[in-house]
C-alpha atoms as a PDB file:
ATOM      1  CA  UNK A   1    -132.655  84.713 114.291  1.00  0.00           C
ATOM      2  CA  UNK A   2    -132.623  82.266 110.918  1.00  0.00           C
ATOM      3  CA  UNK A   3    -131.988  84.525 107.832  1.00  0.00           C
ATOM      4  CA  UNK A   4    -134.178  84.611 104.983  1.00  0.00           C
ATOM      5  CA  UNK A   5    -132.718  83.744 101.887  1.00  0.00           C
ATOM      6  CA  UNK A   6    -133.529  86.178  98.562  1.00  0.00           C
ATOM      7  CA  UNK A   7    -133.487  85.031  95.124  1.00  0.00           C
ATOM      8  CA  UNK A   8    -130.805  86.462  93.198  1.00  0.00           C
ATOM      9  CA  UNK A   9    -131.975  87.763  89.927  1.00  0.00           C
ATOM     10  CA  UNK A  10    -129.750  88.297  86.904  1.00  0.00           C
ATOM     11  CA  UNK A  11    -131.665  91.348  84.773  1.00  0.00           C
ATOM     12  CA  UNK A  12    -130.288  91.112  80.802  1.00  0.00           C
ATOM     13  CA  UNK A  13    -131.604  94.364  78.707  1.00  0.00           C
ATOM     14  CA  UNK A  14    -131.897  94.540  74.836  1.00  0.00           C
ATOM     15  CA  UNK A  15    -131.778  98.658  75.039  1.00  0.00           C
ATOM     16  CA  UNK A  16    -132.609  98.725  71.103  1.00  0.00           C
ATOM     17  CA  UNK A  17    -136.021  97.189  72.323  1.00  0.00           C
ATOM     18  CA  UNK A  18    -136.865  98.393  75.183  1.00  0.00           C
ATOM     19  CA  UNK A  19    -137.226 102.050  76.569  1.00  0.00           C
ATOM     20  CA  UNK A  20    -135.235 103.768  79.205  1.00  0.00           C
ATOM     21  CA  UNK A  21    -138.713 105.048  80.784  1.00  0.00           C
ATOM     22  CA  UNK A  22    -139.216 102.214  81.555  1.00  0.00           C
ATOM     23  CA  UNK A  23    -136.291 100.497  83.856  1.00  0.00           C
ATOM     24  CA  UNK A  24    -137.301 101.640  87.040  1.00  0.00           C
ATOM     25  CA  UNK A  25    -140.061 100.217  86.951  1.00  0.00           C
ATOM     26  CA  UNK A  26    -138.552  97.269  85.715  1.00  0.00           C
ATOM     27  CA  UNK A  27    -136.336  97.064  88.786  1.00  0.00           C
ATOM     28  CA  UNK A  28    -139.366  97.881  91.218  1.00  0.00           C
ATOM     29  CA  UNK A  29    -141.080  95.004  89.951  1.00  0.00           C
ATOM     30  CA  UNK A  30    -138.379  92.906  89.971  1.00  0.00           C
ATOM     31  CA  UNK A  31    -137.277  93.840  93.732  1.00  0.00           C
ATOM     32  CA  UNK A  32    -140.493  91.859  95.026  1.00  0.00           C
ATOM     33  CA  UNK A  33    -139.068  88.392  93.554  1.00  0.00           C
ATOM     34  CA  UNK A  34    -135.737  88.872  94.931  1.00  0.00           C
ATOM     35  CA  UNK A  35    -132.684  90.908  94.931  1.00  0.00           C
ATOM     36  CA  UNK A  36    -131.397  92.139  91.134  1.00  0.00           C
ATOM     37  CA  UNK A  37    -127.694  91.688  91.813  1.00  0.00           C
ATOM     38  CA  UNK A  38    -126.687  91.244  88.031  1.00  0.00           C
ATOM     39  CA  UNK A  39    -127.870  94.345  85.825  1.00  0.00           C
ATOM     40  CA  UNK A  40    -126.619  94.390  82.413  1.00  0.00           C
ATOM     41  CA  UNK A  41    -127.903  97.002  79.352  1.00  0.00           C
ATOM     42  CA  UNK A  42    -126.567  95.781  75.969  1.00  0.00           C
ATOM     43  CA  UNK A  43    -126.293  97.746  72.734  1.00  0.00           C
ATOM     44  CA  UNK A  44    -124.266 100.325  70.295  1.00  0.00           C
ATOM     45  CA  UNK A  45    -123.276 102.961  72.865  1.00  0.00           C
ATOM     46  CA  UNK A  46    -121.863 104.791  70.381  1.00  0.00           C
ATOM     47  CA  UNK A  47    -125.038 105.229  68.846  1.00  0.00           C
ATOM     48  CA  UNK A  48    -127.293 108.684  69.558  1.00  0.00           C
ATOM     49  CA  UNK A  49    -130.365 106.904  70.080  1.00  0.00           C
ATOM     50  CA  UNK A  50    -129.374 105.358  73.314  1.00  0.00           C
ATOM     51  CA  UNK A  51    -128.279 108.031  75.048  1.00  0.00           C
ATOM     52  CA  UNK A  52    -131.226 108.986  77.129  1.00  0.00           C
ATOM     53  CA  UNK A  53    -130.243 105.267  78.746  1.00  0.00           C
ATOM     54  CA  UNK A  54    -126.663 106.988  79.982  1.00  0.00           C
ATOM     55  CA  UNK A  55    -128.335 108.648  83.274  1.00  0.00           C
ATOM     56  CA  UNK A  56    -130.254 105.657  83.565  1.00  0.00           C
ATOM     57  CA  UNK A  57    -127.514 103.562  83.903  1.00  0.00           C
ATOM     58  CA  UNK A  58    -125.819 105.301  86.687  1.00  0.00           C
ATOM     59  CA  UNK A  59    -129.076 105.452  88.772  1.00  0.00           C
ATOM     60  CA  UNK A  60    -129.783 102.327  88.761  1.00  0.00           C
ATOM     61  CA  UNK A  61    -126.048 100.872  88.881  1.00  0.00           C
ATOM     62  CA  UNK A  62    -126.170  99.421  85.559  1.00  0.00           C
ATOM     63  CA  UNK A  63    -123.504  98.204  83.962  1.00  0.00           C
ATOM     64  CA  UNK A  64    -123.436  98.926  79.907  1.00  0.00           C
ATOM     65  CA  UNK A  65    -121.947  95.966  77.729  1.00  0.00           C
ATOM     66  CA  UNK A  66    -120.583  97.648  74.325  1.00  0.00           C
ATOM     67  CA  UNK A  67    -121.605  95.735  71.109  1.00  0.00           C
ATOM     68  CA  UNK A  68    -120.659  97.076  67.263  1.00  0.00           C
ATOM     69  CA  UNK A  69    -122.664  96.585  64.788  1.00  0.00           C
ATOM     70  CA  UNK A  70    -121.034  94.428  62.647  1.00  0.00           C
ATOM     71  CA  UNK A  71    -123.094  94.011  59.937  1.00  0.00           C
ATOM     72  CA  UNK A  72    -126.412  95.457  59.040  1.00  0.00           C
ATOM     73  CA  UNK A  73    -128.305  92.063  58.419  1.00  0.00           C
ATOM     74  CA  UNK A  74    -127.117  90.369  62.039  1.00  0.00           C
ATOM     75  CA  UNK A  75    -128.581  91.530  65.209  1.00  0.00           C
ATOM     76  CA  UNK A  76    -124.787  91.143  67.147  1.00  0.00           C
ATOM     77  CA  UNK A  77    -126.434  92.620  70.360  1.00  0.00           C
ATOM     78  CA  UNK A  78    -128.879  89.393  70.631  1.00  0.00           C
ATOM     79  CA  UNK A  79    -126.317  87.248  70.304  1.00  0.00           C
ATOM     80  CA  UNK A  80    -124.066  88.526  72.944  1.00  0.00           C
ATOM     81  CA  UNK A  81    -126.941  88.858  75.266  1.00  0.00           C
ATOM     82  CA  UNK A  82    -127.551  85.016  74.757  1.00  0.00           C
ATOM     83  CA  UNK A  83    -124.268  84.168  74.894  1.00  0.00           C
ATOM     84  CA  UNK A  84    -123.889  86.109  78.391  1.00  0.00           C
ATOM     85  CA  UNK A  85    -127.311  84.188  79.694  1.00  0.00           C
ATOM     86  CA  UNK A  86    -126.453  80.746  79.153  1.00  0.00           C
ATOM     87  CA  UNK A  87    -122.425  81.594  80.425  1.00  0.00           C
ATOM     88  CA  UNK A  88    -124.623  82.524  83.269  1.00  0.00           C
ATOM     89  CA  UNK A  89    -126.918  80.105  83.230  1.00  0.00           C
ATOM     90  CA  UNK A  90    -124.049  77.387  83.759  1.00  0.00           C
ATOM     91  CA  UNK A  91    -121.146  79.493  85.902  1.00  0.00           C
ATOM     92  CA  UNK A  92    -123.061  81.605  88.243  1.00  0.00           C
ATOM     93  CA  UNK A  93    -125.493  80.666  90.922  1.00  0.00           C
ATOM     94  CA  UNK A  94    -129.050  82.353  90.113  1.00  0.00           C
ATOM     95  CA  UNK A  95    -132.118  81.858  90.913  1.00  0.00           C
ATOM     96  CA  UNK A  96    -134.063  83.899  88.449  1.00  0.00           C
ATOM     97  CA  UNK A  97    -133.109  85.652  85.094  1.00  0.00           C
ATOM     98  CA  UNK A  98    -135.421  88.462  83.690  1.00  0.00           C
ATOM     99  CA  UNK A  99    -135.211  89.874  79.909  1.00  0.00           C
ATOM    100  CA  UNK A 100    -136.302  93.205  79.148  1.00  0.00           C
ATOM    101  CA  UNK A 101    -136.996  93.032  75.576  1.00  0.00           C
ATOM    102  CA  UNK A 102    -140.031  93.008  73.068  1.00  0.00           C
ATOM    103  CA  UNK A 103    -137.508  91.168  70.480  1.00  0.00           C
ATOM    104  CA  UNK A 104    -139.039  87.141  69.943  1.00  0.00           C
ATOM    105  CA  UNK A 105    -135.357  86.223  68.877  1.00  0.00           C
ATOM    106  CA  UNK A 106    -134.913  85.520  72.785  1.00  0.00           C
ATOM    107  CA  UNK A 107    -137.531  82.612  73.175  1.00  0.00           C
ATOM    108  CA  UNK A 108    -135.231  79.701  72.488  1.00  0.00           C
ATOM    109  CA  UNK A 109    -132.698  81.466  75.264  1.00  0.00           C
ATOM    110  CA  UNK A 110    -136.147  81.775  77.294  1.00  0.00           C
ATOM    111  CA  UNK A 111    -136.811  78.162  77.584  1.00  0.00           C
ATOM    112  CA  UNK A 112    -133.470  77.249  77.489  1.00  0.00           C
ATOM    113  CA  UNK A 113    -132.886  78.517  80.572  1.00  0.00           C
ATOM    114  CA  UNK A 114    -136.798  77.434  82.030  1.00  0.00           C
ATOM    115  CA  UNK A 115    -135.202  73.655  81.182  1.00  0.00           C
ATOM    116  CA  UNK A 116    -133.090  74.194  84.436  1.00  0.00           C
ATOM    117  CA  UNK A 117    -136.088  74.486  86.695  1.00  0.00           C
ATOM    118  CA  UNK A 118    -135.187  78.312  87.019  1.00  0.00           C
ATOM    119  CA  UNK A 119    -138.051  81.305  86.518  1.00  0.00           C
ATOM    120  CA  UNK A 120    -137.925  83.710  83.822  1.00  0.00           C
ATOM    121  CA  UNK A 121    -139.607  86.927  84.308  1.00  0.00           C
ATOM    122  CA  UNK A 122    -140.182  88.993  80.871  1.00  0.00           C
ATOM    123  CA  UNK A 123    -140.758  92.450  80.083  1.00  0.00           C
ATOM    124  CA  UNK A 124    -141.796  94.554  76.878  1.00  0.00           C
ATOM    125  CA  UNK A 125    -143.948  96.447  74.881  1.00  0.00           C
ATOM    126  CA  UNK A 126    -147.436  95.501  73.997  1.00  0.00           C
ATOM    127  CA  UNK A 127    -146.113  94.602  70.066  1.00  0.00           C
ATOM    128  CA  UNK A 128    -144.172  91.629  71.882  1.00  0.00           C
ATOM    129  CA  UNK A 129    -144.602  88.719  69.962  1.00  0.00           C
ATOM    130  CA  UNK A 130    -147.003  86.339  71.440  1.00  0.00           C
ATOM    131  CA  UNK A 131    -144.444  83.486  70.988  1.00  0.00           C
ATOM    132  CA  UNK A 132    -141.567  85.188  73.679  1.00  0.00           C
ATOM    133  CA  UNK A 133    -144.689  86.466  76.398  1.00  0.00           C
ATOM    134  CA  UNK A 134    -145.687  82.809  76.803  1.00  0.00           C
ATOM    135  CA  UNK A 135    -141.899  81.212  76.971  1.00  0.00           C
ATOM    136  CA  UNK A 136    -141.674  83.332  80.354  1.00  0.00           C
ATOM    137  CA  UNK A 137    -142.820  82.286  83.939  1.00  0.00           C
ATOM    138  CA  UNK A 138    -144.535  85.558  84.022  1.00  0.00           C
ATOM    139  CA  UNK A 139    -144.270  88.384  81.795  1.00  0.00           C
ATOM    140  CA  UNK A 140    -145.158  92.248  81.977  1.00  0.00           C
ATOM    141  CA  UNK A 141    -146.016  95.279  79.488  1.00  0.00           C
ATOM    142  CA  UNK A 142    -143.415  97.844  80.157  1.00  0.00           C
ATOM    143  CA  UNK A 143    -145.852 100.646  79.006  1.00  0.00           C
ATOM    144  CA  UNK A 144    -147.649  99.204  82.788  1.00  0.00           C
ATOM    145  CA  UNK A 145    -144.596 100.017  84.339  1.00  0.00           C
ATOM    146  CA  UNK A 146    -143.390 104.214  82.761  1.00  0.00           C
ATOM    147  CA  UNK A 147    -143.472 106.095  85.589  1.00  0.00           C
ATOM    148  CA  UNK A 148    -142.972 110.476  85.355  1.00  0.00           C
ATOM    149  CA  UNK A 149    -143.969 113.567  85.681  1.00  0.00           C
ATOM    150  CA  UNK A 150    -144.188 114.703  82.338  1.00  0.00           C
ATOM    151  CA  UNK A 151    -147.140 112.859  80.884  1.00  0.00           C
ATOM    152  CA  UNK A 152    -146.017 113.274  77.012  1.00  0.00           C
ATOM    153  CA  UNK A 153    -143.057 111.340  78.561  1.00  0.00           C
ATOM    154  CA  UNK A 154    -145.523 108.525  80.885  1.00  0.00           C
ATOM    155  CA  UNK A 155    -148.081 105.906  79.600  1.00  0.00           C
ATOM    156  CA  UNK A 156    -150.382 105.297  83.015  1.00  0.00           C
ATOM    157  CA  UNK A 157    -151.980 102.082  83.793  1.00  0.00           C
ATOM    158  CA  UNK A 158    -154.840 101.494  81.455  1.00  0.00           C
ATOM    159  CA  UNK A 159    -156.920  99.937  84.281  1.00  0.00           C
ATOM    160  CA  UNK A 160    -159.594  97.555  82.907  1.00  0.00           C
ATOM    161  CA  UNK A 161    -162.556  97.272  84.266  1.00  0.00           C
ATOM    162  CA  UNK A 162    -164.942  94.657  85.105  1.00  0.00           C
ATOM    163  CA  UNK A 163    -166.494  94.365  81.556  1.00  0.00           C
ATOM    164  CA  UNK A 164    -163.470  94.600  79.752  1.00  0.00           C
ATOM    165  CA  UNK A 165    -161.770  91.903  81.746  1.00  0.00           C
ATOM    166  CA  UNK A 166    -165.211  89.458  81.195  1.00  0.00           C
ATOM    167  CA  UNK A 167    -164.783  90.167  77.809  1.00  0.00           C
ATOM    168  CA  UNK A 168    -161.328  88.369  77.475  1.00  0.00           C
ATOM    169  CA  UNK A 169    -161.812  85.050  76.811  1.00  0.00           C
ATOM    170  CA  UNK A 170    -157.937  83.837  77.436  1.00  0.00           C
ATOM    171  CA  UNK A 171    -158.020  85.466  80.853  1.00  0.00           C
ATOM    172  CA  UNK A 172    -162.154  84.810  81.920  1.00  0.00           C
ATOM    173  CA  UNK A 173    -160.364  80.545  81.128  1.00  0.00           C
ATOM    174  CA  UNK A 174    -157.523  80.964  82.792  1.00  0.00           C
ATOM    175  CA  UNK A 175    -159.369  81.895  86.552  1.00  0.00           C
ATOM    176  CA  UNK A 176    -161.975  79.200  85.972  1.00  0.00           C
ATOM    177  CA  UNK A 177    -159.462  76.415  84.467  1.00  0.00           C
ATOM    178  CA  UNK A 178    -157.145  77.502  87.760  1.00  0.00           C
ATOM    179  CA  UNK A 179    -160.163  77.517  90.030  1.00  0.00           C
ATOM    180  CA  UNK A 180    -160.930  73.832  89.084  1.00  0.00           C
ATOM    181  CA  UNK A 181    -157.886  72.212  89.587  1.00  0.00           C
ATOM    182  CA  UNK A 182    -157.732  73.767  93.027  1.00  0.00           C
ATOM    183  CA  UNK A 183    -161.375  74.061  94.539  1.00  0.00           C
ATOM    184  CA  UNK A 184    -162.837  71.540  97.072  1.00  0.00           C
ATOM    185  CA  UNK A 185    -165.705  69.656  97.016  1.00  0.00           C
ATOM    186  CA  UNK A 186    -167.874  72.479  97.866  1.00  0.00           C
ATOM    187  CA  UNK A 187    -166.224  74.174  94.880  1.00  0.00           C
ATOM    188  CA  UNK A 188    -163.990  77.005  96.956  1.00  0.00           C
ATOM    189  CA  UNK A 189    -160.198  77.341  96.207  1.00  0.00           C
ATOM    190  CA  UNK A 190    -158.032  79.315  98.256  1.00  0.00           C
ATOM    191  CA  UNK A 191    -156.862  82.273  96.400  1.00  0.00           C
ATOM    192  CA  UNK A 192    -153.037  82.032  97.241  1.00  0.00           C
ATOM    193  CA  UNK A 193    -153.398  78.149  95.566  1.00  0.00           C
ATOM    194  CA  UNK A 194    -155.094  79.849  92.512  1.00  0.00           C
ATOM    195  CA  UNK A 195    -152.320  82.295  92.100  1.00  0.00           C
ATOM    196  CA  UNK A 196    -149.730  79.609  92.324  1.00  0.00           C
ATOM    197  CA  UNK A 197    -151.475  77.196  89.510  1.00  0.00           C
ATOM    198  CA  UNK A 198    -151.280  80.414  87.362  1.00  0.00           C
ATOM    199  CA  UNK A 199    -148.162  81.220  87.843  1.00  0.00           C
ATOM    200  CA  UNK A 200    -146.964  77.429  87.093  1.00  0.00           C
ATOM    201  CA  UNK A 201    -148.979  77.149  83.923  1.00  0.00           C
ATOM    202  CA  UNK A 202    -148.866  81.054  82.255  1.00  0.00           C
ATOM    203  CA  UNK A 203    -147.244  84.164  81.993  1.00  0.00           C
ATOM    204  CA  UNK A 204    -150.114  86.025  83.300  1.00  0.00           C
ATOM    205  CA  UNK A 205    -149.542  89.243  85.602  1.00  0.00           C
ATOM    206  CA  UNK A 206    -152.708  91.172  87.000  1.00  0.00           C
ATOM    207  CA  UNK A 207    -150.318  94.279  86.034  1.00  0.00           C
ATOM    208  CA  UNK A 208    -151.445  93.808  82.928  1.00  0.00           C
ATOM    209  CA  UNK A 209    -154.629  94.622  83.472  1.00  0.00           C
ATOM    210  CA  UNK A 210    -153.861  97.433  85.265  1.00  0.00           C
ATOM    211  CA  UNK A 211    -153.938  95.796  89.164  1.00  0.00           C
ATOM    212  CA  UNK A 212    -151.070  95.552  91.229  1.00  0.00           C
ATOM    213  CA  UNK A 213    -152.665  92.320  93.345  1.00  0.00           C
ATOM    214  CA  UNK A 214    -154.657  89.555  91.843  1.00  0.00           C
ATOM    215  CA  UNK A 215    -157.257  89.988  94.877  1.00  0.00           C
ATOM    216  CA  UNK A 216    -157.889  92.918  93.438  1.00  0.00           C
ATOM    217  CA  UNK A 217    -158.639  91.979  89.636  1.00  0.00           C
ATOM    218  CA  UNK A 218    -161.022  89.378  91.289  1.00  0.00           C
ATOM    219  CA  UNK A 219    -162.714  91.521  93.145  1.00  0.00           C
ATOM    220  CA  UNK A 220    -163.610  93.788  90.070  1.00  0.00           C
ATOM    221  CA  UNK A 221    -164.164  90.832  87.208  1.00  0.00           C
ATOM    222  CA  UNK A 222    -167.369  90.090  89.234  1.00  0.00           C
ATOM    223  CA  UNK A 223    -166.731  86.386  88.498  1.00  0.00           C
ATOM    224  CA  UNK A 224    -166.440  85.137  91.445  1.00  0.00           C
ATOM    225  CA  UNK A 225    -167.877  84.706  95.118  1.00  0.00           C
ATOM    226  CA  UNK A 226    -165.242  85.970  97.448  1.00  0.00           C
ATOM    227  CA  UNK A 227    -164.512  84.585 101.601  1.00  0.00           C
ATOM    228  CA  UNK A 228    -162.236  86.374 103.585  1.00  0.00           C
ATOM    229  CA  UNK A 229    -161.177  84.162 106.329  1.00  0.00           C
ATOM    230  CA  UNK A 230    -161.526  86.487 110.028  1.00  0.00           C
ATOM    231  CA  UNK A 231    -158.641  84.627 111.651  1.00  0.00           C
ATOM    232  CA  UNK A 232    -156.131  83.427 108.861  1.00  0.00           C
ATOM    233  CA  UNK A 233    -157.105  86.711 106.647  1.00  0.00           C
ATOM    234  CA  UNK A 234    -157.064  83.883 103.575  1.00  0.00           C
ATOM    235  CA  UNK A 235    -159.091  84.697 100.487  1.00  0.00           C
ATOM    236  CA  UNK A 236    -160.983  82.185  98.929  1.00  0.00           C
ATOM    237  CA  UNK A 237    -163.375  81.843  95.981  1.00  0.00           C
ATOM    238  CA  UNK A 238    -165.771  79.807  94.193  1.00  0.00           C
ATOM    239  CA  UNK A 239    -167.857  80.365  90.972  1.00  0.00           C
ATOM    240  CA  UNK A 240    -170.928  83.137  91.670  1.00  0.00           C
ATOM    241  CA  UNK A 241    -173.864  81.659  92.582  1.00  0.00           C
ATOM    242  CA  UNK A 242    -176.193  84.128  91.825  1.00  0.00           C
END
């Protein structure tokens, strides 16, 4: 039987801005694009506040790059972690990179590396400057992603509902402005098209808004018109009618 070739995915981690609740789901996320054969976590190790990332490391076969703080104006661990991405970029054969960070000093690496024709997944907190979220093929809200027992320790999907969603004017533009450049003349686009015109023009992931499929974030927006094909189990949509 022909094999099916996986992306490999090189993950680069700023651990100063990004928390160690949040990797696996990171990973998870990750694991649906491809397989995340680079994992590197930089920062200070010899620093207390990272030291809750030490298990973390070992379960998810991380490997830790050490960098000193050299000076207290310089940010030394974002300019290793560049310097390791484009080394990559150029040396190794990838087919994805992914940054967890919610640090903006990493959009020129960001679409540096987009240049090449190659994806760039991003993850961080909701204070993520707007300026890094757009520079990435997609990018997700790690609070989406904490996952745990202890809920002082876990931030659960915030899902929004149908309302909320009409009520946001980037995303209520995005499915219409996507839905036009892929409808037919009776004004139905096939849902799988729709996803891909998003995913070539924003960073936009329905796990934002608290859905793990963007079939399902349609569904509840109330937008739309919705066709489920019987035979080819397609989705399609069109603007509601009524």
């Amino acid at each position: 039987m022909p094999s099916t070739k996986e992306d490999r995915i090189a993950l680069f981690i700023d651990c100063d801005n990004i928390s160690y609740r949040s990797i696996g789901g990171i990973i998870n996320e990750l694991s649906k694009y491809g397989v995340v054969n680079i994992r590197q976590a930089y920062g200070n190790w010899t620093k207390e506040n990272l030291k809750n990332w030490e298990e973390k490391l070992l379960e998810f076969a991380i490997k830790p790059i050490q960098q000193f703080d050299y000076s207290k104006n310089k940010n030394a661990t974002d300019i290793l972690m560049t310097i390791d991405a484009i080394d990559m970029l150029h040396t190794k054969n990838i087919d994805a990179f992914a940054f967890a960070t919610s640090d903006s000093d990493f959009t020129p690496v960001v679409m540096r590396v987009q240049t090449e024709g190659i994806k760039v997944y991003g993850f961080g907190e909701k204070k993520t400057p707007k300026p890094f979220i757009v520079a990435c093929s997609q990018f997700i809200f790690t609070e989406n992603l904490i996952s745990g027992t202890n809920t002082s320790q876990s931030s659960p999907i915030q899902r929004k509902n149908g309302d909320e969603m009409r009520q946001d004017k980037w995303l209520v533009n995005l499915l219409f402005t996507a839905l036009e450049h892929t409808m037919d003349e009776y004004g139905w686009a096939n849902l799988a098209e729709i996803g891909t015109y998003i995913s070539n023009s924003s960073s936009f992931s329905p796990i934002n808004y608290g859905y793990k499929k963007l079939s399902s974030l349609i569904h509840e927006i109330g937008l739309f018109d919705v066709h489920l094909d019987d035979v080819s189990k397609q989705m399609s949509i069109r603007k509601k009618t009524s």
